[in-house]
C-alpha atoms as a PDB file:
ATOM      1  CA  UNK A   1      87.478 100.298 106.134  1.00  0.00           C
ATOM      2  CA  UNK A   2      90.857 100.720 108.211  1.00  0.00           C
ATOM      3  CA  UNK A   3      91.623  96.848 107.895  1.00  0.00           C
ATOM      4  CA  UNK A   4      91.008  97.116 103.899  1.00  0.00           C
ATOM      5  CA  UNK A   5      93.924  99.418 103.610  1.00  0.00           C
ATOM      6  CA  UNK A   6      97.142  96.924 102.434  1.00  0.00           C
ATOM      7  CA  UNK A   7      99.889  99.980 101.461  1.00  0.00           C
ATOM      8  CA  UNK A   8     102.802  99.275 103.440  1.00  0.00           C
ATOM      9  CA  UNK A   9     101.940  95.890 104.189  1.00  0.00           C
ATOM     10  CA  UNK A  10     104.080  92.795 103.455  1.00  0.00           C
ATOM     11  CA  UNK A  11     102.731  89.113 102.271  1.00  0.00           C
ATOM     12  CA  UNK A  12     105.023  86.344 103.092  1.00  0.00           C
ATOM     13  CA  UNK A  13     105.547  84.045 100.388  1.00  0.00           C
ATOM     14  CA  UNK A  14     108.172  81.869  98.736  1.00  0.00           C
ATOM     15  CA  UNK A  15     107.052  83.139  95.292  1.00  0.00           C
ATOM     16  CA  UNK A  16     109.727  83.815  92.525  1.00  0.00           C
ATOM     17  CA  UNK A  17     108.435  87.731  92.558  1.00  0.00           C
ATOM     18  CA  UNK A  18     109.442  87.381  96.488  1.00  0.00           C
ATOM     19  CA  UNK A  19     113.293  86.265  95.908  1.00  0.00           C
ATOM     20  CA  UNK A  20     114.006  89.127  92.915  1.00  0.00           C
ATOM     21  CA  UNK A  21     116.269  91.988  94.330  1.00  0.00           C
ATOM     22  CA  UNK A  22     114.754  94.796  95.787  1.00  0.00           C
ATOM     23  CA  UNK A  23     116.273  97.411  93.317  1.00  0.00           C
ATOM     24  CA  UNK A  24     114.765  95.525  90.738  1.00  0.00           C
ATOM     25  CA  UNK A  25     111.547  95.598  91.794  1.00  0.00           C
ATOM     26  CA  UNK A  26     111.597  99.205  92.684  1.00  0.00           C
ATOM     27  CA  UNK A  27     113.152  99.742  88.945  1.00  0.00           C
ATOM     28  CA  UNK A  28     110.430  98.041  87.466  1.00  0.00           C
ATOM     29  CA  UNK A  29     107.598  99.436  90.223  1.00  0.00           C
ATOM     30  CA  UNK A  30     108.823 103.097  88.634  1.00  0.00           C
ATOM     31  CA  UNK A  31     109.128 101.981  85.058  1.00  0.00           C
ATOM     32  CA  UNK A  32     105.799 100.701  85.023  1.00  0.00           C
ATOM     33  CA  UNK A  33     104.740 103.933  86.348  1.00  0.00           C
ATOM     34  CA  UNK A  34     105.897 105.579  83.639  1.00  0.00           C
ATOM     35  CA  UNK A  35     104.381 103.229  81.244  1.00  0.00           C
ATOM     36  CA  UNK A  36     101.123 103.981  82.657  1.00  0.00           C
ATOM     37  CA  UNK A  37     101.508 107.682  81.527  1.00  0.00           C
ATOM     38  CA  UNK A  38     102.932 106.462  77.790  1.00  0.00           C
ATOM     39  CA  UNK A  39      99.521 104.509  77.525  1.00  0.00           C
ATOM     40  CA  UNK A  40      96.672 106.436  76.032  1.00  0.00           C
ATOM     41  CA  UNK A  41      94.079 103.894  74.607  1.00  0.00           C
ATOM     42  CA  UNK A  42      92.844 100.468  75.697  1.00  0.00           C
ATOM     43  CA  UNK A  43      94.682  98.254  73.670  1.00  0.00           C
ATOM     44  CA  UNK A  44      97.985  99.606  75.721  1.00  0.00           C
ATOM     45  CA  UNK A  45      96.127  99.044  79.149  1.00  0.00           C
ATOM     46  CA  UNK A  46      95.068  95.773  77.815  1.00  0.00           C
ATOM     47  CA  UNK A  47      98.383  95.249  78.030  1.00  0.00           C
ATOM     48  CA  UNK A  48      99.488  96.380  81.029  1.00  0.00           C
ATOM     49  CA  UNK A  49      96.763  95.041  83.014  1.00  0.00           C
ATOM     50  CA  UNK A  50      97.738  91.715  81.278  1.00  0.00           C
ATOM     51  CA  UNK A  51     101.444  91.849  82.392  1.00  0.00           C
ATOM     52  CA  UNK A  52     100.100  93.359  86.226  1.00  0.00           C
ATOM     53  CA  UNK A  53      97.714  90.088  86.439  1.00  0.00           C
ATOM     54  CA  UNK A  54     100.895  87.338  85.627  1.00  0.00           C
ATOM     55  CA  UNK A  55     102.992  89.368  88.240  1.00  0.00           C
ATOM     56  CA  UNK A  56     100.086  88.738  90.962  1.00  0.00           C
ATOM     57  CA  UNK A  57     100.002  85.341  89.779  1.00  0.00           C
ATOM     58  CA  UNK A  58     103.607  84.923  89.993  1.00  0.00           C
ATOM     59  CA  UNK A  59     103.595  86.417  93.490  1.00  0.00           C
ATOM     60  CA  UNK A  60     100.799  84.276  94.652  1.00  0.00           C
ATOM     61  CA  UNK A  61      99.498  86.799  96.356  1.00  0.00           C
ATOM     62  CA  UNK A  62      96.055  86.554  96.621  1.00  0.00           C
ATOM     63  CA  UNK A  63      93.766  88.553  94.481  1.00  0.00           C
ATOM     64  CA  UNK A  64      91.380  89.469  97.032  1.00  0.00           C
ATOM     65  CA  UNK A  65      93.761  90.465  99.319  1.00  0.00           C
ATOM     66  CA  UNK A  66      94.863  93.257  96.994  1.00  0.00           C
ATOM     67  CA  UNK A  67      91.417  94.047  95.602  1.00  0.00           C
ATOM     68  CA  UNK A  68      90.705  94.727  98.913  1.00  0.00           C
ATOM     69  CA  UNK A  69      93.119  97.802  99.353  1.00  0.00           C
ATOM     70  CA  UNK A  70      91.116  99.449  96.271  1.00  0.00           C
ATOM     71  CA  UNK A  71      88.196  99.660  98.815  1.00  0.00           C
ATOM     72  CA  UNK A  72      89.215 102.873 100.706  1.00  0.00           C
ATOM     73  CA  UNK A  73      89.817 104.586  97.236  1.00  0.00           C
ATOM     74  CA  UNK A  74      86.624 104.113  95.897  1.00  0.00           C
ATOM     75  CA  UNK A  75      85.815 107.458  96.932  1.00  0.00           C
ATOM     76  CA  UNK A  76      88.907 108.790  95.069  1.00  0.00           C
ATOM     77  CA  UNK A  77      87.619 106.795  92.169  1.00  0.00           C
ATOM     78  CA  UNK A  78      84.345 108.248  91.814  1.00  0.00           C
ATOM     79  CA  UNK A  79      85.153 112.047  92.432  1.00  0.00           C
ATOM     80  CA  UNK A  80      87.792 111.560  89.343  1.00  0.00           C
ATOM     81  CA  UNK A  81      84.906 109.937  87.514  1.00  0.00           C
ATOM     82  CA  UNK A  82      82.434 112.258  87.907  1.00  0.00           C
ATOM     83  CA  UNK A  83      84.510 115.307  87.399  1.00  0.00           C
ATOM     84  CA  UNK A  84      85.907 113.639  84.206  1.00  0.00           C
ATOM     85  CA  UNK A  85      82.617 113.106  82.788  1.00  0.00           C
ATOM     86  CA  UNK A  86      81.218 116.106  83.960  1.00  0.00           C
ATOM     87  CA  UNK A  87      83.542 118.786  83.565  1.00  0.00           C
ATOM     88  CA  UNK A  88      85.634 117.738  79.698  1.00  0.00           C
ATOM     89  CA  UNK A  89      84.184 119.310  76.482  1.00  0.00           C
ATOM     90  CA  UNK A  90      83.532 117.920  73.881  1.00  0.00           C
ATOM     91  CA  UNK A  91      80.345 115.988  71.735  1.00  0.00           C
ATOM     92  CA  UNK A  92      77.430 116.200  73.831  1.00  0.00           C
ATOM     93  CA  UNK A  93      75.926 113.145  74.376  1.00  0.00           C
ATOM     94  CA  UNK A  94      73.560 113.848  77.268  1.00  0.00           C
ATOM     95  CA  UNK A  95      72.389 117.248  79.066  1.00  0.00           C
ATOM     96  CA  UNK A  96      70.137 118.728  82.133  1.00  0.00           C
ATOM     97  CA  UNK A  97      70.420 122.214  82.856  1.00  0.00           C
ATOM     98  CA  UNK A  98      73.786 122.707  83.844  1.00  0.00           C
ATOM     99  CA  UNK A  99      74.861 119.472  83.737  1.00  0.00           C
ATOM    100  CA  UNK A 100      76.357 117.473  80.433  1.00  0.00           C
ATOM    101  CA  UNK A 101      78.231 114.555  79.570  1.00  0.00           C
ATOM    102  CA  UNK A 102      80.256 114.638  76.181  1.00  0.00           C
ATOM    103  CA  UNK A 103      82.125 111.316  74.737  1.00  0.00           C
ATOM    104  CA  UNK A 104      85.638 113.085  75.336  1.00  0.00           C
ATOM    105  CA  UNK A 105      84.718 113.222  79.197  1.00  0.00           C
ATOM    106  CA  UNK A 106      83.516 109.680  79.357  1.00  0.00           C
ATOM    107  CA  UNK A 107      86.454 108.294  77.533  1.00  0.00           C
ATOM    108  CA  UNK A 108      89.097 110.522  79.855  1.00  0.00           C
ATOM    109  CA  UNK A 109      86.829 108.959  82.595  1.00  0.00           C
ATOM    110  CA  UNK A 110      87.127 105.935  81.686  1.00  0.00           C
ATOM    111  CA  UNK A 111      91.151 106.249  81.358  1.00  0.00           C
ATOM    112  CA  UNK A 112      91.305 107.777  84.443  1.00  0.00           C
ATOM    113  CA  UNK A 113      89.879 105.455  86.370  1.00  0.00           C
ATOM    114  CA  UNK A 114      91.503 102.402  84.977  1.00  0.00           C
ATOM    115  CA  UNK A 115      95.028 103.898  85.050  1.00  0.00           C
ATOM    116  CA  UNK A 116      94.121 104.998  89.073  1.00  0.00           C
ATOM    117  CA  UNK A 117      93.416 101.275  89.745  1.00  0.00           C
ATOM    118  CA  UNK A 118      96.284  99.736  87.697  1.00  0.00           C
ATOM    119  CA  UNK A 119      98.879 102.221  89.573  1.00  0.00           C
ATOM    120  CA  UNK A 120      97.450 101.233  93.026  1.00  0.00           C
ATOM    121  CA  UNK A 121      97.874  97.361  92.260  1.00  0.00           C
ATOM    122  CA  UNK A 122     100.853  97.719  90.277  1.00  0.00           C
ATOM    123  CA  UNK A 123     102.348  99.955  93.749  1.00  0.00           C
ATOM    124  CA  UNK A 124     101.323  98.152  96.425  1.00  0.00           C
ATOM    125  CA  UNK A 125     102.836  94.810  94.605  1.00  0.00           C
ATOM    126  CA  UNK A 126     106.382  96.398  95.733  1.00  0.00           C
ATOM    127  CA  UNK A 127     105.239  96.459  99.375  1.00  0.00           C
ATOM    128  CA  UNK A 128     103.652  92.969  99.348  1.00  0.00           C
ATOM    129  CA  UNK A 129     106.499  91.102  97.579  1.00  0.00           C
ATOM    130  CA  UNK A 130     109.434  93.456  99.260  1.00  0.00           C
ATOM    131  CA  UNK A 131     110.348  93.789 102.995  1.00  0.00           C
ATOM    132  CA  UNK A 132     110.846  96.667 104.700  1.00  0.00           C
ATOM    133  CA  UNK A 133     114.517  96.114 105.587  1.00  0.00           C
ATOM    134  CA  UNK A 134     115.516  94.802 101.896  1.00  0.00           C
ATOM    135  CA  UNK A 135     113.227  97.673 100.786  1.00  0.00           C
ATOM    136  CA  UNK A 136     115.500 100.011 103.138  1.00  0.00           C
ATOM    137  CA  UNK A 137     118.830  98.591 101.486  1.00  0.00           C
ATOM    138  CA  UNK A 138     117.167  99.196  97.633  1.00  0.00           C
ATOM    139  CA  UNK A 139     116.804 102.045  98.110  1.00  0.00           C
ATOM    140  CA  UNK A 140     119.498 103.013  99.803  1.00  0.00           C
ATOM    141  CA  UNK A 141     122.016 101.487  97.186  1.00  0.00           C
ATOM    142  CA  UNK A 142     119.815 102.881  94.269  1.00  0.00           C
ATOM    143  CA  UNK A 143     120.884 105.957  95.488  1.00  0.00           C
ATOM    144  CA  UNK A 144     124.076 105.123  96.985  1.00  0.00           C
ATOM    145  CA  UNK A 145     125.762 106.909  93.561  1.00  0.00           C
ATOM    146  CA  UNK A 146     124.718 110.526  95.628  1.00  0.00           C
ATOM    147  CA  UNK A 147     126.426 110.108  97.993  1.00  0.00           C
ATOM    148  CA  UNK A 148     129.441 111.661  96.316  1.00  0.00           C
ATOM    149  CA  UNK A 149     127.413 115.177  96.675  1.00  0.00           C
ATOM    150  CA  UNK A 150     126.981 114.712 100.620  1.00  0.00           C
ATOM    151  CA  UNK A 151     123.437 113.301  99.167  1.00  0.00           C
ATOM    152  CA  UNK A 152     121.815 112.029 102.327  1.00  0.00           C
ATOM    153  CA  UNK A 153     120.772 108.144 100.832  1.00  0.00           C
ATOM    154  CA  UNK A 154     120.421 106.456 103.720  1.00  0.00           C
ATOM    155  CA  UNK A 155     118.890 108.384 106.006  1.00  0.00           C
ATOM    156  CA  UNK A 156     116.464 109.381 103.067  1.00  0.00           C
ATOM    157  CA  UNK A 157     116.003 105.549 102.685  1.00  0.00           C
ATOM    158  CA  UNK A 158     115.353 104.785 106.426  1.00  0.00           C
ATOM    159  CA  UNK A 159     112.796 107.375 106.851  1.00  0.00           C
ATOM    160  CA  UNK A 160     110.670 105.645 103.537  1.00  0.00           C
ATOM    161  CA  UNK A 161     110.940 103.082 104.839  1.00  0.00           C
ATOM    162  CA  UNK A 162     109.853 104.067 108.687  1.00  0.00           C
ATOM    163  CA  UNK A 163     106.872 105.768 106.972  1.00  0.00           C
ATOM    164  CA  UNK A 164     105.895 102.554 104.764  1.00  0.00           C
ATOM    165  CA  UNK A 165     106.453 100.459 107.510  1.00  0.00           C
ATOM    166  CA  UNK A 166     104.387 102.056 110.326  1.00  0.00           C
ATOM    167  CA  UNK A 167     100.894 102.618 108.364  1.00  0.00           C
ATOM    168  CA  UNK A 168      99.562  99.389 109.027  1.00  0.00           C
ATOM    169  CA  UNK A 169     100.888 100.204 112.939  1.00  0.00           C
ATOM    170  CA  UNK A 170      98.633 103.144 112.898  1.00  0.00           C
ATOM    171  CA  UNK A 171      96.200 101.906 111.071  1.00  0.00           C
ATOM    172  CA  UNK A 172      95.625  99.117 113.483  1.00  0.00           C
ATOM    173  CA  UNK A 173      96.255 101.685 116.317  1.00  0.00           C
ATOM    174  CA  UNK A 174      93.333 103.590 114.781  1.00  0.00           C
ATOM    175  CA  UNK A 175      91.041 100.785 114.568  1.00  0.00           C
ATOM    176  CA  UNK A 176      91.351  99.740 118.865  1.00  0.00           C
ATOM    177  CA  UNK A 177      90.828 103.348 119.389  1.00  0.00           C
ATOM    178  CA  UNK A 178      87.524 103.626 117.239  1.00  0.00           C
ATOM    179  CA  UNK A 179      86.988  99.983 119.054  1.00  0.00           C
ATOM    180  CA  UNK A 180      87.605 101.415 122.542  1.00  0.00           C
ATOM    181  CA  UNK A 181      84.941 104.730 121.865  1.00  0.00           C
ATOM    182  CA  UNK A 182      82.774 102.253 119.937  1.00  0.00           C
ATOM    183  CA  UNK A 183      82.471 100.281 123.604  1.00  0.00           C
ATOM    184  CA  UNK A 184      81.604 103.451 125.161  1.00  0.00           C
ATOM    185  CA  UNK A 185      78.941 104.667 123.174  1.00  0.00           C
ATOM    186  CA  UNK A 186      80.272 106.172 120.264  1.00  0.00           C
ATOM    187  CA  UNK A 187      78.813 106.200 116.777  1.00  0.00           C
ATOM    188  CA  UNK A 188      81.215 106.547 113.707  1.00  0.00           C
ATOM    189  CA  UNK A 189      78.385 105.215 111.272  1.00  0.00           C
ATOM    190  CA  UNK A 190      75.062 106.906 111.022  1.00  0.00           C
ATOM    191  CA  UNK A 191      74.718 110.602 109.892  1.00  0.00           C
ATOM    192  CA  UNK A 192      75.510 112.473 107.061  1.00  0.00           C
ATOM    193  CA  UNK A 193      79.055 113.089 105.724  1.00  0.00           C
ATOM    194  CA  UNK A 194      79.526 116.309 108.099  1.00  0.00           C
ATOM    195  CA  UNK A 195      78.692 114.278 111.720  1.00  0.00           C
ATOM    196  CA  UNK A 196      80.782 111.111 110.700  1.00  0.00           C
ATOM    197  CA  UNK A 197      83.732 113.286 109.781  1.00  0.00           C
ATOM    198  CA  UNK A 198      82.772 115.159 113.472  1.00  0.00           C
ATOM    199  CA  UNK A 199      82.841 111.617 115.144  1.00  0.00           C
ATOM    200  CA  UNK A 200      85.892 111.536 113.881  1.00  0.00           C
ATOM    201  CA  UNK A 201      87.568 114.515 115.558  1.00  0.00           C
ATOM    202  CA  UNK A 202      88.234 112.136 119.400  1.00  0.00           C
ATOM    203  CA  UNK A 203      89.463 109.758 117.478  1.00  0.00           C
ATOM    204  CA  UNK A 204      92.568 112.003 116.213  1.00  0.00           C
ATOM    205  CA  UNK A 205      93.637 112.981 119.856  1.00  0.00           C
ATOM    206  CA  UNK A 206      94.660 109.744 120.924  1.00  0.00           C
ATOM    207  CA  UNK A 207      95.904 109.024 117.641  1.00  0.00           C
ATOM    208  CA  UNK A 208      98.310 111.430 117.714  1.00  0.00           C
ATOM    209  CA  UNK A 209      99.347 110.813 120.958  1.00  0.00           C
ATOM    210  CA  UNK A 210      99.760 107.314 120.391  1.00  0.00           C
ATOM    211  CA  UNK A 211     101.710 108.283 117.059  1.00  0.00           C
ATOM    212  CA  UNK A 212     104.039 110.375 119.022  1.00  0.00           C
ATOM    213  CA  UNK A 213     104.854 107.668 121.783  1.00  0.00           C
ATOM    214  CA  UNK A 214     105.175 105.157 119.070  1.00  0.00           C
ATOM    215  CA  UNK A 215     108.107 107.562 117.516  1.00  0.00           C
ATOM    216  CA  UNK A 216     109.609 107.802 120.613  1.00  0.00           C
ATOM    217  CA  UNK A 217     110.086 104.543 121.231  1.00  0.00           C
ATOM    218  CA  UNK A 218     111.527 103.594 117.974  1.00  0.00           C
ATOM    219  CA  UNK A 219     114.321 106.510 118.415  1.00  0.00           C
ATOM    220  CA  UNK A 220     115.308 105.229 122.189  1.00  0.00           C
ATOM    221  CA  UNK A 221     115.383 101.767 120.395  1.00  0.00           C
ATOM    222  CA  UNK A 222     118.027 102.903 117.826  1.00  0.00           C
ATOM    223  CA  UNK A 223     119.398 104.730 120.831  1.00  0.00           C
ATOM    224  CA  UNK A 224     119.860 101.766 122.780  1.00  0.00           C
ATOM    225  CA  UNK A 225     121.197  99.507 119.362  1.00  0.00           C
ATOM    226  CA  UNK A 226     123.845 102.601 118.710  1.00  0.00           C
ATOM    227  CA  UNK A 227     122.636 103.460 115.462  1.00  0.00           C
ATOM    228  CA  UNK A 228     124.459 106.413 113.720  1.00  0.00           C
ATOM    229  CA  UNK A 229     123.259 106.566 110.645  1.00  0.00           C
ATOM    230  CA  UNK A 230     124.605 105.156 107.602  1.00  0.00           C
ATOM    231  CA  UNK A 231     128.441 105.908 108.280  1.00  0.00           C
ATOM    232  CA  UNK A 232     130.286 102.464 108.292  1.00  0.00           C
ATOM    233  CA  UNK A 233     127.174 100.709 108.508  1.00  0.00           C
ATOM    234  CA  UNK A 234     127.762  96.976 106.935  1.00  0.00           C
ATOM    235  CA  UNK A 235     125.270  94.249 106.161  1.00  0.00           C
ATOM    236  CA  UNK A 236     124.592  90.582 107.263  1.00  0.00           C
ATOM    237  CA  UNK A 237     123.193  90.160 103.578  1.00  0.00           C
ATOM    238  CA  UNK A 238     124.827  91.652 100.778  1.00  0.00           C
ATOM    239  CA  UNK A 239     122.671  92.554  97.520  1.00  0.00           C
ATOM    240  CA  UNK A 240     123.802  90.794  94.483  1.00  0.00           C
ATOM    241  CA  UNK A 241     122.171  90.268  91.183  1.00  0.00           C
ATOM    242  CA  UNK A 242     121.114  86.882  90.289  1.00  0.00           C
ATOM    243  CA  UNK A 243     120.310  85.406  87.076  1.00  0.00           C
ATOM    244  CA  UNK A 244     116.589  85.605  87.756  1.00  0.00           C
ATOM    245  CA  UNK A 245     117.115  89.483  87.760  1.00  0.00           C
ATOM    246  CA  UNK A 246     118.572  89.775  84.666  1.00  0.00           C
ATOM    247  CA  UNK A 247     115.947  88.052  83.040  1.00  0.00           C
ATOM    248  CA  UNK A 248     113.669  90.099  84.830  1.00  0.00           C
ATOM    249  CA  UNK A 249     115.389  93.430  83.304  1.00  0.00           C
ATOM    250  CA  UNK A 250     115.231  92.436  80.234  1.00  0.00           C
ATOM    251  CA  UNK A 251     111.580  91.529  80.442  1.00  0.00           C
ATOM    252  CA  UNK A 252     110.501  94.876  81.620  1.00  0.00           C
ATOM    253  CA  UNK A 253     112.623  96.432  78.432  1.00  0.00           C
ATOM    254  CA  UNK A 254     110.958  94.384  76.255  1.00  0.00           C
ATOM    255  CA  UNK A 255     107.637  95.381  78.010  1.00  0.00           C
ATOM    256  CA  UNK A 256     108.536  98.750  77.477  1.00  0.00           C
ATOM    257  CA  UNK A 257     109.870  99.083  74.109  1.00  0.00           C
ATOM    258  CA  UNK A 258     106.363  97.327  73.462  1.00  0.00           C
ATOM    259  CA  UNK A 259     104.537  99.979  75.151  1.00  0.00           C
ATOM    260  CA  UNK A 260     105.986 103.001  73.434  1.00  0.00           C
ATOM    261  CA  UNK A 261     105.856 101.112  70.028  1.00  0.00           C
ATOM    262  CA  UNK A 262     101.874 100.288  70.957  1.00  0.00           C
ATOM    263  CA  UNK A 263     101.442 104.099  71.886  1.00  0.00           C
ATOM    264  CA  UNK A 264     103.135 105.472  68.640  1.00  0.00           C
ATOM    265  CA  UNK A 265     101.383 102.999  66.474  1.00  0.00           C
ATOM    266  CA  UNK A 266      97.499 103.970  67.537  1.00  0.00           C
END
């Protein structure tokens, strides 16, 4: 379960999706967001899917790889399901005791669910395609304009990107120390719910711990490299627009002017 979590992971590649600007890709990450939310039938997340699939095969990034970060969600998934389908009035379709299931709740269900999954993907293709340091510098120039109220952008910036960067640390710190009280007996697996989550509870001690040292290294290191802050801070790589991201903006306006015109049509 803690190796099937990819948010905040990067895939090297050579793919065209790699090589776009990093405030591009975060413009379009949030604008296809927002697109998600415009949608409210199929036919619009038809589309969207459609678009999400020839990004991934752009990116070359392979499909399993990212189906494999929907795994730890699949609880998420079904709780929104179920209390969807449960819980939505509407035209009963189905009904024992208490419980009913009405064609309102199975369609918001059904919505629900798919826009969940299509956000995930369409989220963690940022991460995958982007790294963390040209991530840091997006950012940190998309906001750059801020700066002119005392706006703090790039410490703001370094701190997402600290935070993006370090969950697949802990997440692999996690998994030696379940490793480590696996080899000594403990059992994370059988039992109900309540004594997994219980087996759980040694598991946190170390992890904090280990989270804490982990910080503290990482400050004496930017300690030792002199780093204060943005101030006068230059760049070996300076971010300039390219042809390639043009294109790409105008793409995603045409893919959202399509949107909204799909949404107010049906």
């Amino acid at each position: 379960m803690i190796r099937d979590i990819t948010l905040g992971q990067y895939y090297a590649s050579d793919s065209p999706i790699h090589r776009l600007d990093p405030r591009v890709k975060i413009i379009a990450t949030l604008l296809f967001i927002i697109e998600l939310f415009i949608v409210d039938n199929f036919i619009g997340f038809g589309i969207c899917a459609a678009v999400l699939a020839a990004v991934i095969i752009v990116s070359r990034v392979p499909l399993s790889f990212i189906m494999r970060g929907l795994k730890p969600i699949l609880f998420i998934l079904f709780f929104t399901f179920a209390l969807n389908i449960f819980m939505v009035k509407g035209e009963v379709i189905w009904e024992w005791k208490f419980l009913h299931i009405t064609r309102e709740g199975i369609q918001i269900a059904v919505f629900m669910a798919i826009r969940l999954v299509l956000l995930i993907i369409g989220s963690s293709m940022l991460t995958l395609t982007t790294k963390p340091l040209s991530l840091t510098d997006g950012i940190e120039r998309l906001l750059s304009p801020l700066a002119r109220f005392k706006f703090p952008s790039h410490e703001i910036a370094m701190m997402m990107t600290i935070a993006l960067r370090f969950i697949p640390t802990l997440l692999e710190e996690t998994d030696k120390i379940m490793k480590a009280q696996q080899a000594r007996g403990a059992d994370f697996e059988s039992g109900g719910l309540m004594k997994r989550a219980k087996a759980l509870i040694p598991v946190l001690v170390p992890l904090f711990v280990s989270a804490f040292r982990i910080a503290q290294d990482l400050a004496m290191a930017m300690e030792a490299r002199c780093y204060h802050g943005g101030e006068n801070r230059t760049r070996m790589h300076e971010m300039k627009l390219k042809t390639r991201d043009f294109v790409t903006f105008a793409l995603e306006a045409i893919f959202l002017a399509l949107i909204i015109i799909e949404a107010r049509m049906f």
